[in-house]
Protein backbone atom coordinates (compact mmCIF):
# COMPACT_ATOMS: atom_id res chain seq x y z
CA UNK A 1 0.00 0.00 0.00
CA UNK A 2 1.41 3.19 -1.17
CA UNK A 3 1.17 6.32 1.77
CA UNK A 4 0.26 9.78 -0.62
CA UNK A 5 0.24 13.55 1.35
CA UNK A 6 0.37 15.45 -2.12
CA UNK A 7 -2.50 16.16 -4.59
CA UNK A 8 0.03 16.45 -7.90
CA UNK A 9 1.61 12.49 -6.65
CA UNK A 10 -2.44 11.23 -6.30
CA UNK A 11 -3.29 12.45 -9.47
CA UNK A 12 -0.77 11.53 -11.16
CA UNK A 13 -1.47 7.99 -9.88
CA UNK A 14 -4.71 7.79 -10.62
CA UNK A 15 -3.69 8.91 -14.32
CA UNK A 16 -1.65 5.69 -15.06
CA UNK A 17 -4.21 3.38 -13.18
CA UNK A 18 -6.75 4.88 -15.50
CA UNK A 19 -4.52 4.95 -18.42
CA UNK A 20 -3.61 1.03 -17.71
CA UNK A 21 -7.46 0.45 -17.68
CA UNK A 22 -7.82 -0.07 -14.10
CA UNK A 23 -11.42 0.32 -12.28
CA UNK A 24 -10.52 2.90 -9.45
CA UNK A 25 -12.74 2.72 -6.50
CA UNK A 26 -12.79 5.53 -3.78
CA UNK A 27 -13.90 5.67 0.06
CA UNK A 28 -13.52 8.94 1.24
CA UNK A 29 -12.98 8.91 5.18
CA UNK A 30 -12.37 11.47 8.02
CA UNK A 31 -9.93 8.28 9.54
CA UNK A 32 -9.95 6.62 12.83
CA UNK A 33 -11.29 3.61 10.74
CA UNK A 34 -13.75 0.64 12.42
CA UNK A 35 -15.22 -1.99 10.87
CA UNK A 36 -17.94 0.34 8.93
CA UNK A 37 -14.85 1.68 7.08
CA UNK A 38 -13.48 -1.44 6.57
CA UNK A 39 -16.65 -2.91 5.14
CA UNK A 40 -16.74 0.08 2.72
CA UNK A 41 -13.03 -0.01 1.74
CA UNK A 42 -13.94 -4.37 1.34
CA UNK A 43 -16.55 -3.30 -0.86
CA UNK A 44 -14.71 -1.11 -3.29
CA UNK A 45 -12.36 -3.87 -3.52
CA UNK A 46 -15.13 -6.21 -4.79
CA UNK A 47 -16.65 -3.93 -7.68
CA UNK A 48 -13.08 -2.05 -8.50
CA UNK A 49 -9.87 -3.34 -9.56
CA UNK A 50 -7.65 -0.64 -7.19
CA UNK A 51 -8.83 0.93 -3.86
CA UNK A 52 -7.94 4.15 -2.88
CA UNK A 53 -8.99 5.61 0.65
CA UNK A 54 -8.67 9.11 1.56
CA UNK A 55 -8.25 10.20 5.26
CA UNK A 56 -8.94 14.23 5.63
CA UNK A 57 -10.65 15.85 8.91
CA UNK A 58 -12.32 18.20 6.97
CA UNK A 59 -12.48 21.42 8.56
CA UNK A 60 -15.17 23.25 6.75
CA UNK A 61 -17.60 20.89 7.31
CA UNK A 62 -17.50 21.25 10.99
CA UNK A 63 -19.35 24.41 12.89
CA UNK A 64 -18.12 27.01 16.09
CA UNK A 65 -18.10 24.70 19.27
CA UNK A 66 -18.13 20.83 17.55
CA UNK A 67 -15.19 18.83 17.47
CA UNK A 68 -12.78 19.38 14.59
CA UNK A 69 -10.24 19.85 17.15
CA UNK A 70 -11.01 17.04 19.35
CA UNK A 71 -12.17 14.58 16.34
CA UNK A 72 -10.19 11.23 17.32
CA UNK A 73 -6.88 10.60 14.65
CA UNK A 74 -4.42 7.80 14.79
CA UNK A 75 -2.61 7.76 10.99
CA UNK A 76 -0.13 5.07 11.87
CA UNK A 77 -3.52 2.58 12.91
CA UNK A 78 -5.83 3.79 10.38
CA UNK A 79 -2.83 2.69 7.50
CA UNK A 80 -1.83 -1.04 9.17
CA UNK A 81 -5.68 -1.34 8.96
CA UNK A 82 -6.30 -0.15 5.39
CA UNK A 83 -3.29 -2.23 4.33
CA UNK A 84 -4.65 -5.33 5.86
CA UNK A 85 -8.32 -4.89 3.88
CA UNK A 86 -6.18 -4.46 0.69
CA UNK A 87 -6.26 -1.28 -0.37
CA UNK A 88 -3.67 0.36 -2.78
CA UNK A 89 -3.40 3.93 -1.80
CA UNK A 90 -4.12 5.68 0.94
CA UNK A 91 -4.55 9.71 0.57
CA UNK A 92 -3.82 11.95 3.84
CA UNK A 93 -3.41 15.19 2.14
CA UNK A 94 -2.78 18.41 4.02
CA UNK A 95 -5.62 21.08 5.05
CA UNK A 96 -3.22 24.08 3.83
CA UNK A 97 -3.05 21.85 0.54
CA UNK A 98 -6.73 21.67 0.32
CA UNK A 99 -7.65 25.00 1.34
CA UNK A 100 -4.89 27.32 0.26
CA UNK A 101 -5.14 31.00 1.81
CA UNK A 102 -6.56 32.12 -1.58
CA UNK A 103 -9.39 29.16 -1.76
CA UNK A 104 -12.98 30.85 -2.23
CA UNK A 105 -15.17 27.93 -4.24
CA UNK A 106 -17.78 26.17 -2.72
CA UNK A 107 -20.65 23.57 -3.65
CA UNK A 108 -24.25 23.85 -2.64
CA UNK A 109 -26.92 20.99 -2.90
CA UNK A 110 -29.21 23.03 -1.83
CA UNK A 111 -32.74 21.70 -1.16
CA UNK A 112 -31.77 18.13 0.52
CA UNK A 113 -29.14 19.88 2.58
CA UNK A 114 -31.71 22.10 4.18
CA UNK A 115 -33.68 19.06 6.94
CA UNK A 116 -32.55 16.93 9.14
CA UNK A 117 -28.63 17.58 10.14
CA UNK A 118 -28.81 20.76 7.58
CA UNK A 119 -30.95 22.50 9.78
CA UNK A 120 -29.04 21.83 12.98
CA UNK A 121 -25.21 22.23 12.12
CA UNK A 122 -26.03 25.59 9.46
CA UNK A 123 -22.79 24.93 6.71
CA UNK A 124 -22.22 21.56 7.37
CA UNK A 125 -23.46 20.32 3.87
CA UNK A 126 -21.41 22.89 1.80
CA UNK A 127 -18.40 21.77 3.13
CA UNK A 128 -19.22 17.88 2.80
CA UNK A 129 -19.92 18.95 -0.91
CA UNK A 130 -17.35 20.93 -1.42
CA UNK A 131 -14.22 18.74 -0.26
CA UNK A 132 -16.31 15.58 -1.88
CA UNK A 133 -15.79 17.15 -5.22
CA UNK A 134 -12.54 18.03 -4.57
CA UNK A 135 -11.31 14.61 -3.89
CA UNK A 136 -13.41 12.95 -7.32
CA UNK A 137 -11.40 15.36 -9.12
CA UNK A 138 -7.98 14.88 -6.95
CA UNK A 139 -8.80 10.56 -7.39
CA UNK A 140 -10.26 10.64 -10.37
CA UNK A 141 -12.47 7.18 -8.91
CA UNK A 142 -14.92 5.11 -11.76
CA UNK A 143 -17.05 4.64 -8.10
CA UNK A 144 -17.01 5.77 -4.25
CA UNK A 145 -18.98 3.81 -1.89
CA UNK A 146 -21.01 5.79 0.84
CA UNK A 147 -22.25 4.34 4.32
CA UNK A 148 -25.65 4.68 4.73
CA UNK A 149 -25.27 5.64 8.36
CA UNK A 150 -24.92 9.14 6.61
CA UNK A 151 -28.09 8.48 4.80
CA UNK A 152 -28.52 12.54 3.70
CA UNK A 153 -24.76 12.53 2.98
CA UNK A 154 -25.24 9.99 0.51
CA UNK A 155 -28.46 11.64 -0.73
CA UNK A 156 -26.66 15.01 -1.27
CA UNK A 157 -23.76 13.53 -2.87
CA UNK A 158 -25.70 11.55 -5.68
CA UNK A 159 -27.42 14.86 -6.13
CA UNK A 160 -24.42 16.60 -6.75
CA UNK A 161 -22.94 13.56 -9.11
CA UNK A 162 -26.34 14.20 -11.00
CA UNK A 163 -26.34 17.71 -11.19
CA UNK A 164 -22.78 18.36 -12.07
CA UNK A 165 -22.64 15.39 -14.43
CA UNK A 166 -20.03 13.97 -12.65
CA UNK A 167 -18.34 10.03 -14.40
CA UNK A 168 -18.37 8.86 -10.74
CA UNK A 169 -20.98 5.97 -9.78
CA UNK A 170 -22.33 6.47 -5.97
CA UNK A 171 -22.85 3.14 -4.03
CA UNK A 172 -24.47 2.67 -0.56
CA UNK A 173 -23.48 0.57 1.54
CA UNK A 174 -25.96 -0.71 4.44
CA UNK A 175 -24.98 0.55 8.10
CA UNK A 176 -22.77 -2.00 10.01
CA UNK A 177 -23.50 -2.11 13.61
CA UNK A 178 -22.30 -3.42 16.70
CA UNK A 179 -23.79 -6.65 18.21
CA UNK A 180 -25.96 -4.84 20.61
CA UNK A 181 -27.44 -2.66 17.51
CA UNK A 182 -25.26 0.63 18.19
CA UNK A 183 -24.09 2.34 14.75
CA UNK A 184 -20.27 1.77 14.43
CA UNK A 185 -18.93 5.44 14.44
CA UNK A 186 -15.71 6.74 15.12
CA UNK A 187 -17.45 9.11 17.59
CA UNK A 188 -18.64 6.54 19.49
CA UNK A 189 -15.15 6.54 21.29
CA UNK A 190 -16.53 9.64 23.21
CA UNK A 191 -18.88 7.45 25.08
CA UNK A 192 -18.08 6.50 28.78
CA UNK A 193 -19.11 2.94 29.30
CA UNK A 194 -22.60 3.73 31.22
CA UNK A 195 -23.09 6.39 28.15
CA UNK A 196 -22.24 3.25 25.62
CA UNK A 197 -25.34 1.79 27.47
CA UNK A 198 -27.67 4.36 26.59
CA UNK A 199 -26.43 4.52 23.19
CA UNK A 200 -28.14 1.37 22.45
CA UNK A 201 -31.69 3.60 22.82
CA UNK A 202 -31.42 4.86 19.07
CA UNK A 203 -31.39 1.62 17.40
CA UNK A 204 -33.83 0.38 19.88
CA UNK A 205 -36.12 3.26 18.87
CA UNK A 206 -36.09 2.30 15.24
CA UNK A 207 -37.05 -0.89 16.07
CA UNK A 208 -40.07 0.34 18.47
CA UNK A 209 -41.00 2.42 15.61
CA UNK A 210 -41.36 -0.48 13.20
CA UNK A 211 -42.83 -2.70 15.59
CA UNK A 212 -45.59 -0.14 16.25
CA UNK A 213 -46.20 0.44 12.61
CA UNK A 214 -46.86 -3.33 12.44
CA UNK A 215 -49.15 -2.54 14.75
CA UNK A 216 -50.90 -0.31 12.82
CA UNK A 217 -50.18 2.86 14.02
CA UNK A 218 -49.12 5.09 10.75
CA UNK A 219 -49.66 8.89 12.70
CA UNK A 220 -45.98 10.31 12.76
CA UNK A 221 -47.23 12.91 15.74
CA UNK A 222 -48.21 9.74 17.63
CA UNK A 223 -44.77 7.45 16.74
CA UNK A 224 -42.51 10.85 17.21
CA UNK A 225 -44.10 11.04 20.68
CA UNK A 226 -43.68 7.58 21.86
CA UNK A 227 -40.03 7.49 20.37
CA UNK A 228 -39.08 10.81 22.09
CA UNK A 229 -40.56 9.38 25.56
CA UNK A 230 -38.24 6.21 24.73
CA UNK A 231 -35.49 7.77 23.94
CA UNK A 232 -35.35 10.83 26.77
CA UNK A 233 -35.91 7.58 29.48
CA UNK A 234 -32.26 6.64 29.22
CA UNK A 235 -29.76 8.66 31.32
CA UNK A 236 -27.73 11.12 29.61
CA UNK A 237 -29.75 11.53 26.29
CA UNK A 238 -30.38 14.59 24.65
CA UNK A 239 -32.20 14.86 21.15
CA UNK A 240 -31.62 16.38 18.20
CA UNK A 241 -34.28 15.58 15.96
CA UNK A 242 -36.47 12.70 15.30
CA UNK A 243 -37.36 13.00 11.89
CA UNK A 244 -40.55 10.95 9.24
CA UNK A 245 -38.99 12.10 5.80
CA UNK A 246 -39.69 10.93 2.09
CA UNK A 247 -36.17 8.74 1.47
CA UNK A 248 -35.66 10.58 -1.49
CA UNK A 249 -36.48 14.12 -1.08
CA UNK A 250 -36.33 14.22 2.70
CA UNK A 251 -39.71 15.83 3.10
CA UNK A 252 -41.51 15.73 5.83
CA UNK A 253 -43.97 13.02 6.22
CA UNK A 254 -47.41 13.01 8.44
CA UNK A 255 -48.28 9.38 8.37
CA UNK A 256 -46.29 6.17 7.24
CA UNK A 257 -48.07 4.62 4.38
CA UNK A 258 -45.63 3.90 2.23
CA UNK A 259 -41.64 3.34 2.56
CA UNK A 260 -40.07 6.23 5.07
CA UNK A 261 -36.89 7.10 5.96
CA UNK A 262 -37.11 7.80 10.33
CA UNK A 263 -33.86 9.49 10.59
CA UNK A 264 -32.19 10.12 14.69
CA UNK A 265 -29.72 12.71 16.01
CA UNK A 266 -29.38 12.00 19.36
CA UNK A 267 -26.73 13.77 21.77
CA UNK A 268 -25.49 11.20 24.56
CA UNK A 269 -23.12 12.92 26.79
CA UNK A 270 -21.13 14.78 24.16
CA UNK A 271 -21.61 12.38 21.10
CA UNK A 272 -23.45 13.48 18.76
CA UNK A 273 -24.78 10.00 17.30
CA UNK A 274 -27.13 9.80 14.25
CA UNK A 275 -28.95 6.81 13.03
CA UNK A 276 -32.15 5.73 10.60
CA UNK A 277 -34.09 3.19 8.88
CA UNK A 278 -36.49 2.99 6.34
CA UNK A 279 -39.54 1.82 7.68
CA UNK A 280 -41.80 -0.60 6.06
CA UNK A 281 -45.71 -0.25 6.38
């Protein structure tokens, strides 16, 4: 596995994959890898002849007060791991590289970036837009696989592929998840261990909510309740949002007759954790 800081050495290498006739498939990371990124990184391997993985903590997608500074990094792990998995490259370019003092372009999905974690971290979208594009052009990929934990990150980025007519196929990949149900995230690393025990309340709330659907309850003022009392009755919980949405426009929904996307943001202690589902009437 070849170890690349320098946007003019990645492209380059992605030029003579390509020119070879080499599949190139991309997962673009923020590092401190578990086993979510190393499902991603196994499935690039499987529908791309060379895997490159980027690792950048990028810093305008974070907001005043969240945790750019404090976001958990470990290179030296993150590459004996991405080595094992088999991938060929991994990219760990430089923020002054990235952003040079002069840098002044942005990208703006702008109608799916508004709900859900759009509304409550203002910016956050532009700047997961902005350094996506950046690294399809740095890469250069045929594909980049997406974790579906992210599920509006993945929604905004096939709507910018779309819109800007980008060569780059978008694949989700289902969320992998502890044994207990928990997300994997590298934020869960904030959690104390009785916080890690509350934790388990968001995936247990999507499965209340499609239990009760079974049931026949379809009012989402009725489900939002009962998930809110659920959720608040574990210690050190704080929500976000609780969210009914159309899984394709991310509009709001008032009853669940069809296929919905229940998306969580759920603060326990100071993790922010998100989580969803698509529920199935």
């Amino acid at each position: 596995m070849r170890l690349l800081t320098n946007i003019k050495e990645m492209k380059a290498w992605s030029e003579r994959v390509r020119r070879e006739g080499a599949r190139i498939g991309f997962v673009p990371t923020m590092g401190y890898f578990h086993e979510g990124h190393l499902a991603l990184m196994r499935r690039a391997k499987e529908l791309a002849d060379k895997v490159v993985v980027s690792i950048f903590v990028n810093p305008i997608q974070f907001g005043p007060g969240e945790d750019f500074k404090t976001y958990p990094r470990d290179l030296e792990r993150d590459a004996r791991m991405a080595e094992e998995v088999g991938v060929d490259v991994l990219f760990f370019p430089t923020a002054e590289e990235m952003y040079p003092p002069s840098f002044q372009t942005f990208v703006e999905v702008t109608e799916l970036s508004k709900p859900l974690c759009g509304a409550k971290r203002p910016g956050h979208f532009r700047g997961v837009a902005t350094v996506v594009l950046k690294l399809f052009n740095i890469v250069s990929p045929h594909l980049a696989v997406f974790g579906l934990k992210d599920y509006q990150q993945y929604l905004v980025i096939k709507q910018m592929v779309r819109d800007l007519n980008l060569e780059v196929e978008i694949v989700g990949h289902p969320i992998v998840r502890e044994e207990d149900g928990l997300a994997m995230s590298s934020r869960n690393t904030y959690l104390s261990p009785a916080e890690r025990q509350s934790a388990r309340c968001l995936y247990q709330a999507l499965c209340l909510a499609q239990k009760r659907i079974k049931e026949g309850v379809q009012e989402v003022a009725v489900l939002k309740e009962e998930l809110e009392r659920f959720i608040l009755a574990h210690p050190f919980t704080k929500i976000d949002y609780v969210e009914f949405c159309d899984p394709e426009t991310l509009a709001p929904v008032a009853r669940v007759e069809q296929e919905t996307l229940l998306a969580l943001a759920v603060f326990v202690g100071r993790a922010r954790l998100i989580d969803n589902t698509i529920l199935k009437p």
